[in-house]
Protein backbone atom coordinates (compact mmCIF):
# COMPACT_ATOMS: atom_id res chain seq x y z
CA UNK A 1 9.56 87.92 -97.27
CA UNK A 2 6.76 89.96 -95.25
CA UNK A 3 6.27 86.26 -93.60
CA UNK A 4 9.35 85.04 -92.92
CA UNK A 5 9.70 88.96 -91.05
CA UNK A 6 6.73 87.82 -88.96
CA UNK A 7 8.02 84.71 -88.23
CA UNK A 8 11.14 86.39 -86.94
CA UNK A 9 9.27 88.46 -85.11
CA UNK A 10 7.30 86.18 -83.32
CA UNK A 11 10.50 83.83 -82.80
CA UNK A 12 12.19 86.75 -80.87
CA UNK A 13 9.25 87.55 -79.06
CA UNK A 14 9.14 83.97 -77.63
CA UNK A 15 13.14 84.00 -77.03
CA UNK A 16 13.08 87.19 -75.02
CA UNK A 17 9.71 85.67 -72.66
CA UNK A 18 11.81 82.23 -72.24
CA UNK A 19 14.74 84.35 -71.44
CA UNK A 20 12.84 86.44 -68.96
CA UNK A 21 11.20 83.45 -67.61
CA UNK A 22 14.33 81.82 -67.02
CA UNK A 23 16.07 84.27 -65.47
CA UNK A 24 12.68 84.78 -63.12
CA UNK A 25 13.04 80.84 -62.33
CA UNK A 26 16.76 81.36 -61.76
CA UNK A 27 16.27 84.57 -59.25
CA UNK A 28 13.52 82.69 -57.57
CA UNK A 29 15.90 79.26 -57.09
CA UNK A 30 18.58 81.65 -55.98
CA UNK A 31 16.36 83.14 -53.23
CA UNK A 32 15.05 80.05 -51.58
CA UNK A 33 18.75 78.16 -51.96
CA UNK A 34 19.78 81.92 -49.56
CA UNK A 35 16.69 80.81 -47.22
CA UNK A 36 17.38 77.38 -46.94
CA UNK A 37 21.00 78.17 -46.00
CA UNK A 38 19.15 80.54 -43.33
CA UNK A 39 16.56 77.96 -42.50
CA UNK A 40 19.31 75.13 -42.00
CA UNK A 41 20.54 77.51 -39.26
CA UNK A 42 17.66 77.93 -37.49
CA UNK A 43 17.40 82.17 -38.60
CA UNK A 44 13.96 81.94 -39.40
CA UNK A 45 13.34 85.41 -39.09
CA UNK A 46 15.77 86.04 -41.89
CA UNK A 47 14.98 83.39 -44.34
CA UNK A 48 11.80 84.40 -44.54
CA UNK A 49 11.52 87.25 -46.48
CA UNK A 50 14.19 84.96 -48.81
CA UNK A 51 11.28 82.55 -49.75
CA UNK A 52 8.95 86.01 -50.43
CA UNK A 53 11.44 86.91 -52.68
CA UNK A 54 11.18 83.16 -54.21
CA UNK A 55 7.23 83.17 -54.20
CA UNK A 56 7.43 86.78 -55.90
CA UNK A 57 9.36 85.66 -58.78
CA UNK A 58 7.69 82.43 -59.19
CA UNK A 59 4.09 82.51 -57.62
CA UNK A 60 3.63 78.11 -58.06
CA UNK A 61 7.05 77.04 -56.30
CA UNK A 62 5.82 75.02 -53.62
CA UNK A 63 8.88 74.42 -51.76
CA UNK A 64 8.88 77.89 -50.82
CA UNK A 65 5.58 77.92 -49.44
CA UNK A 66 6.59 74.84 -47.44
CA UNK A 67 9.65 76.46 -46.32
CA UNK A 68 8.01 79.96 -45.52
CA UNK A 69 5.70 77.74 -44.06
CA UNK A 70 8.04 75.70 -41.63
CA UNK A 71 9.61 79.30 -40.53
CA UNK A 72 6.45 80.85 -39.85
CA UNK A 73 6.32 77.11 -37.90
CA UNK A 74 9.27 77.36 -35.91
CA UNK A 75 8.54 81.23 -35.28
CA UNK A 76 5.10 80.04 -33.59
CA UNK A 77 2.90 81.84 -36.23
CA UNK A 78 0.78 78.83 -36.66
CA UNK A 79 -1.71 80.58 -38.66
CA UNK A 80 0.33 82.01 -41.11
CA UNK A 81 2.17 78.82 -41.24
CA UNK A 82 -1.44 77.50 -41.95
CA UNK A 83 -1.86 79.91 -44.56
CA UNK A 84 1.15 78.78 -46.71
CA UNK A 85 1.13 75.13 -46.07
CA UNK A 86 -2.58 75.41 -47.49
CA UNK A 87 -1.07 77.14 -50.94
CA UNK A 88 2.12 74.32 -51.15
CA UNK A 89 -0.78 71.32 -50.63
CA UNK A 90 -3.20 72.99 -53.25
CA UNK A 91 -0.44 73.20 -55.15
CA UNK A 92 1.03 69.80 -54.71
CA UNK A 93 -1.31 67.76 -52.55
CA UNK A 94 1.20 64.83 -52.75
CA UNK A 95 3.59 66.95 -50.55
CA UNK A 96 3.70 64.61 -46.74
CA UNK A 97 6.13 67.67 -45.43
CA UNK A 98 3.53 70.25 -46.05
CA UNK A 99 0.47 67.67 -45.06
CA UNK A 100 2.83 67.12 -41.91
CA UNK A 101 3.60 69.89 -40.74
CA UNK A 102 0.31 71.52 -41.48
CA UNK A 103 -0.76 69.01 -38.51
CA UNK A 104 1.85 69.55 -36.53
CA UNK A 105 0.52 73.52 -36.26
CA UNK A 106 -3.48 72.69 -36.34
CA UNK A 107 -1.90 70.60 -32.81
CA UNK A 108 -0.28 73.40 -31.42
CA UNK A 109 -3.37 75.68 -32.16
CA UNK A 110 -5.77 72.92 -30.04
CA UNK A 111 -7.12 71.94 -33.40
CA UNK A 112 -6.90 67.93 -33.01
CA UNK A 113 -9.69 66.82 -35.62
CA UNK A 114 -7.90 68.99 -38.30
CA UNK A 115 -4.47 67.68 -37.15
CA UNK A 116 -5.66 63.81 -37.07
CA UNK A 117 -6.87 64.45 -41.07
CA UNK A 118 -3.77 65.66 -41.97
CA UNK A 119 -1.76 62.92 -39.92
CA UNK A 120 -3.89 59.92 -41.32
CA UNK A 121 -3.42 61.59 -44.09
CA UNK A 122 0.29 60.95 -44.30
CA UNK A 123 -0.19 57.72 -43.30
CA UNK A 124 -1.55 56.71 -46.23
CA UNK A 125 1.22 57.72 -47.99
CA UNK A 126 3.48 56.70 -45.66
CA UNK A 127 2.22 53.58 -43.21
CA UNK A 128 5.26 53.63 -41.05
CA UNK A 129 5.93 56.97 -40.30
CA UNK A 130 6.45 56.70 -36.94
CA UNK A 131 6.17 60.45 -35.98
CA UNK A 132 2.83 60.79 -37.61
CA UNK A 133 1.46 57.98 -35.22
CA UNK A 134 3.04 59.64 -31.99
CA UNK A 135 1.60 62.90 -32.71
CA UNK A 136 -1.90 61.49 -33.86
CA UNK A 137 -1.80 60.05 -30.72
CA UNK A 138 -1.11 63.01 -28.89
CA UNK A 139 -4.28 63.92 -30.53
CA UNK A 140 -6.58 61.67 -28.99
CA UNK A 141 -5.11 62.57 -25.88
CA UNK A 142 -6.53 65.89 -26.30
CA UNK A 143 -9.45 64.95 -26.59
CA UNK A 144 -9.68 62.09 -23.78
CA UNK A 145 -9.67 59.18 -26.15
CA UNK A 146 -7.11 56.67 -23.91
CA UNK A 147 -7.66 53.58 -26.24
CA UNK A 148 -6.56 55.38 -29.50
CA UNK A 149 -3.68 57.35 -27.98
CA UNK A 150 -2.42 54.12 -26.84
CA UNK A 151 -3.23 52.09 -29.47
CA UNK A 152 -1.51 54.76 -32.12
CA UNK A 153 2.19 54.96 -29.32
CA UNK A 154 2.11 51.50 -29.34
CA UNK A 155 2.33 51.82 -33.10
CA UNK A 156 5.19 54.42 -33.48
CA UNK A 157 6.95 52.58 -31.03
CA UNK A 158 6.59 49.04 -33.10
CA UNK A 159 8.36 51.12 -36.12
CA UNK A 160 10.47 52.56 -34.16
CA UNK A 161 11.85 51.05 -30.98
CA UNK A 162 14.18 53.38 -30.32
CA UNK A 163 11.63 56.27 -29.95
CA UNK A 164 12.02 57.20 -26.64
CA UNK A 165 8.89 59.97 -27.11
CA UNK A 166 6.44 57.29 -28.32
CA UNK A 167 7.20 55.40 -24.88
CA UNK A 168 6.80 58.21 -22.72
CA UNK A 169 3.23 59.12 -24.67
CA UNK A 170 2.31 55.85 -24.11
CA UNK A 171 3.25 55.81 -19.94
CA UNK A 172 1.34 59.19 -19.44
CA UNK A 173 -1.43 57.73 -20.88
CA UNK A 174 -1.24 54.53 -18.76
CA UNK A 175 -0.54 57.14 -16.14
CA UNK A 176 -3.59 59.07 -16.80
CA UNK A 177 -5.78 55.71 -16.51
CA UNK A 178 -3.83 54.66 -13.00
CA UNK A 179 -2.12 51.87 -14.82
CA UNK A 180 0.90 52.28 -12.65
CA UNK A 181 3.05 49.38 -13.72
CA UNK A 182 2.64 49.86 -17.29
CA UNK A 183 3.26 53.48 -16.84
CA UNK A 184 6.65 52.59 -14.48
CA UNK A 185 7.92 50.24 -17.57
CA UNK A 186 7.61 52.59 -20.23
CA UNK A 187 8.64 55.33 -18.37
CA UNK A 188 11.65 53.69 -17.35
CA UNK A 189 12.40 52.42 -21.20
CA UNK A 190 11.93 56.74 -22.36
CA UNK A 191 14.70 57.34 -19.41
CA UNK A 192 16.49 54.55 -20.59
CA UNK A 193 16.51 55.48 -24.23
CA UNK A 194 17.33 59.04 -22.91
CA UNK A 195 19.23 59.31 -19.75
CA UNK A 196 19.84 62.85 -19.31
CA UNK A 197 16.25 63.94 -20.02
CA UNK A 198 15.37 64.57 -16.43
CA UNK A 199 11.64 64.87 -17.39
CA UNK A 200 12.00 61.23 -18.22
CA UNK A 201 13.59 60.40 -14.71
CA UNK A 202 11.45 62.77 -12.86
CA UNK A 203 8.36 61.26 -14.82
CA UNK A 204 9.57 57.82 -13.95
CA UNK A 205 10.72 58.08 -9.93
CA UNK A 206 7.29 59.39 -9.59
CA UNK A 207 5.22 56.72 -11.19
CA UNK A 208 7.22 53.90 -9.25
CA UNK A 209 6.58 56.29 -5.72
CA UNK A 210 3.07 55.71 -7.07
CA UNK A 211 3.23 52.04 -7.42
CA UNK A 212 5.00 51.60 -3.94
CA UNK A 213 8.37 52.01 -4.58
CA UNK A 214 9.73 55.52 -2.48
CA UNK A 215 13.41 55.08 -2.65
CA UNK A 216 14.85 58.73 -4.25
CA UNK A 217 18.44 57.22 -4.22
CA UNK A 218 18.12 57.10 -8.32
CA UNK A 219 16.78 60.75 -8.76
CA UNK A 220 19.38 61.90 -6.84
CA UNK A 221 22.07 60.57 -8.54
CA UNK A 222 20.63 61.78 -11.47
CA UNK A 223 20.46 65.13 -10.39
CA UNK A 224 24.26 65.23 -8.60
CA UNK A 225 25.44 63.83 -12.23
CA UNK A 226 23.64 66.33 -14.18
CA UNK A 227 24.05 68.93 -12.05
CA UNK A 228 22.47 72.43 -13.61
CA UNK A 229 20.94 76.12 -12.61
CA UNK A 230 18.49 75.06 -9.59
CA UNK A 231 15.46 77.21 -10.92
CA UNK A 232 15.81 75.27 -14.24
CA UNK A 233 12.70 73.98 -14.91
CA UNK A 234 12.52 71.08 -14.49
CA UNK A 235 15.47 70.71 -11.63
CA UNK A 236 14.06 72.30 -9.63
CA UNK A 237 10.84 69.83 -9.58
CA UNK A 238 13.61 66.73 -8.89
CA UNK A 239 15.13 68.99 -6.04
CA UNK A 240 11.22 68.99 -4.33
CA UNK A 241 11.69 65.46 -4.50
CA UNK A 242 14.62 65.01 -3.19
CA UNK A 243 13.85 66.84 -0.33
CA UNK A 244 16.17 70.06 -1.28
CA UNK A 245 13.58 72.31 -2.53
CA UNK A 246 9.58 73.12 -0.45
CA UNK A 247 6.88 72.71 -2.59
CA UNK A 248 6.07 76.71 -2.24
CA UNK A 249 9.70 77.35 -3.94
CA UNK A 250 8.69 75.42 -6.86
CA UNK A 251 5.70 77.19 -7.50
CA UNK A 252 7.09 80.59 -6.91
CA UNK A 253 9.90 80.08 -9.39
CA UNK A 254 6.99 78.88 -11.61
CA UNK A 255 5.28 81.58 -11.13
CA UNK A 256 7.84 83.90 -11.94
CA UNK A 257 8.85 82.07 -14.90
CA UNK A 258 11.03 83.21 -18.15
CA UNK A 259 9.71 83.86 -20.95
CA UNK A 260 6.66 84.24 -19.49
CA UNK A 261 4.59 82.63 -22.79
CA UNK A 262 5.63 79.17 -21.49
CA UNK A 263 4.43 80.59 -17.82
CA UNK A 264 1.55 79.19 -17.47
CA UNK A 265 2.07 75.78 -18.70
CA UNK A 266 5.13 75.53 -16.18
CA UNK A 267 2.82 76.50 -13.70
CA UNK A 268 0.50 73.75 -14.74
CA UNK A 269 3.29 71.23 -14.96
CA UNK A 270 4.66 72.40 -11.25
CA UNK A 271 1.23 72.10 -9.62
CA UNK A 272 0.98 68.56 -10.83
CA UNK A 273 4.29 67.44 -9.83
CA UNK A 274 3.79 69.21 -6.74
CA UNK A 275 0.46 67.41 -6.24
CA UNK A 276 2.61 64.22 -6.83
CA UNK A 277 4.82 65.03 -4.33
CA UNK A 278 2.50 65.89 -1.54
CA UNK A 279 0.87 61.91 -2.56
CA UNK A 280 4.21 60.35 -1.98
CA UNK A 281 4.03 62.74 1.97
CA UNK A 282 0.83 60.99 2.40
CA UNK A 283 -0.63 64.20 2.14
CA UNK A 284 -3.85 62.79 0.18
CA UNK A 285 -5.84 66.49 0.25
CA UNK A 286 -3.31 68.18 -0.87
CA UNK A 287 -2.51 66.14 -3.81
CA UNK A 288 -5.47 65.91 -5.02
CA UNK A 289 -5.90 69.93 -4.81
CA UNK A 290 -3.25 70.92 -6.87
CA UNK A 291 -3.10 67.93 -9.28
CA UNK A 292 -6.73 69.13 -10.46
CA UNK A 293 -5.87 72.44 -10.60
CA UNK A 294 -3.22 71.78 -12.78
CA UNK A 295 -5.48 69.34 -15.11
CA UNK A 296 -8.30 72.47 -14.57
CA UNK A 297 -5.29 74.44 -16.46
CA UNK A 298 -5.67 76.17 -20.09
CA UNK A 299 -3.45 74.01 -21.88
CA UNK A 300 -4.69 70.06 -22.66
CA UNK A 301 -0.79 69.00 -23.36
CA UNK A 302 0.90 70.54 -20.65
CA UNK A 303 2.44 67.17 -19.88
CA UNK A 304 3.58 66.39 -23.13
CA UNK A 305 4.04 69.63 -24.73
CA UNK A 306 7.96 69.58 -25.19
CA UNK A 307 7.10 66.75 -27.29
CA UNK A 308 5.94 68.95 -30.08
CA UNK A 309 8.28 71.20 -31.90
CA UNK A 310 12.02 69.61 -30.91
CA UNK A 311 10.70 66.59 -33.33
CA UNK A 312 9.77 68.15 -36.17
CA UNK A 313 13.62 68.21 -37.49
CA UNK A 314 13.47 64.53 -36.64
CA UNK A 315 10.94 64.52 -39.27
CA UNK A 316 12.88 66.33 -41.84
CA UNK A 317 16.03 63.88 -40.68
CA UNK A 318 18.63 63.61 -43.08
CA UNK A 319 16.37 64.00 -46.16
CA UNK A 320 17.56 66.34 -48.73
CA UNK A 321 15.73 69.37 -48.59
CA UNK A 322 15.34 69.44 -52.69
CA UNK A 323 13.15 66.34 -51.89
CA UNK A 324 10.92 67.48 -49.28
């Protein structure tokens, strides 16, 4: 009898652990579902301390950490970002979201031999992700290596045609390395693909001026049929060219930029388009002044840099989160 008390005991015991274990996993699930909902609507901010309250209850649920992660992401905390993408890849190392977007911050921190690892390293899982070839080649753009960042666009673009980014990557490296009519045909395909980016059309008017071809009669029907605020950035780059806009308006409205973070790489981006423009003049001096001060500039990507963050949700797609 004494035993079968024991027993009893010890059966009850377990019961009432499952049972508070399972209602831990079930307050934890109920959390992050509340910060998905937030994360699917871009409050970051807010569905954040939703996947604490997930991570609290259950310290090993990695799709919190990669969520907290992604918010800390999209808030531009890359090092806390860091931080929790580390824990979610420790604890599942197979995870390619975590591994992806773990390069995607090391990138925006300037740390391109970290963010090449992590990239290769979901190409091994995955050999035709597309994204994780564009944004290794990015990359090697950093860090002045022309062959690979061509040779890895070149790839995203052969899985995926329709990737107007991987083109444009591709023509500002052609760009960089005075290929002009290589540069002119992929920028043309990126405007193509999208043809009310007006970086894309600005981008490619001024690699055909480049290569000899000075007619503006495209760029400014581009800009009469998508008309918008004249100190837009970057409208008020195709108004310089256009001839509706001085060069010293552009870079005041740069200068006086809003939200000032992104100051300084508008500022780098208007001195180089500026620089163009004074080339197309004939105005040899003065492009070359402000074309090297804008490649003298702090930030390496200042060309490409709205490449970075918009495609992340293009690599999330149409995947269901519970997968990711």
């Amino acid at each position: 009898m004494k035993k079968l008390t024991v027993i009893a005991v010890v059966l009850l015991a377990v019961f009432a652990l499952t049972s508070i274990c399972q209602a831990k996993e079930a307050g934890a699930q109920k959390s992050f579902m509340e910060g998905l909902k937030l994360f699917r609507t871009k409050e970051f901010k807010q569905a954040i301390p939703k996947f604490d309250a997930a991570i609290k209850a259950n310290k090993g649920f990695v799709k919190a950490y990669v969520f907290r992660g992604l918010s800390q992401f999209m808030l531009e905390d890359q090092n806390k970002a860091i931080a929790d993408l580390n824990i979610a890849l420790q604890l599942d190392p197979q995870n390619v979201t975590a591994l992806f977007a773990r390069g995607e911050a090391y990138l925006l921190i300037g740390d391109s031999k970290n963010a090449i690892t992590d990239f290769s390293g979901v190409l091994l899982k995955q050999p035709e992700n597309s994204l994780s070839y564009l944004h290794r080649a990015m990359c090697y753009y950093r860090l002045g290596d022309d062959k690979k960042t061509i040779s890895d666009a070149s790839k995203a673009i052969s899985y995926n045609p329709k990737s107007a980014e991987a083109f444009f990557m591709r023509g500002v490296s052609y760009w960089i390395q005075e290929l002009y009519d290589a540069s002119v045909k992929d920028f043309e395909k990126a405007a193509t693909l999208k043809p009310n980016e007006p970086y894309y059309q600005l981008f490619y008017y001024v690699a055909k001026a480049r290569n000899g071809e000075k007619s503006n009669a495209n760029l400014k029907a581009f800009r009469a049929k998508n008309a918008g605020k004249d100190e837009e950035f970057p409208n008020y780059l195709i108004d310089m060219m256009v001839g509706k806009k001085e060069p010293a308006d552009c870079l005041k409205i740069a200068n006086q930029f809003e939200p000032e973070r992104l100051r300084p790489i508008v500022l780098q981006q208007t001195q180089f388009f500026v620089g163009q423009y004074f080339f197309i003049q004939g105005n040899k001096a003065k492009s070359d002044e402000y074309i090297k001060m804008a490649l003298n500039g702090p930030e390496k990507l200042f060309l490409i840099q709205g490449l970075l963050k918009a495609q992340f949700y293009e690599f999330l797609g149409d995947k269901k989160y519970s997968d990711l």
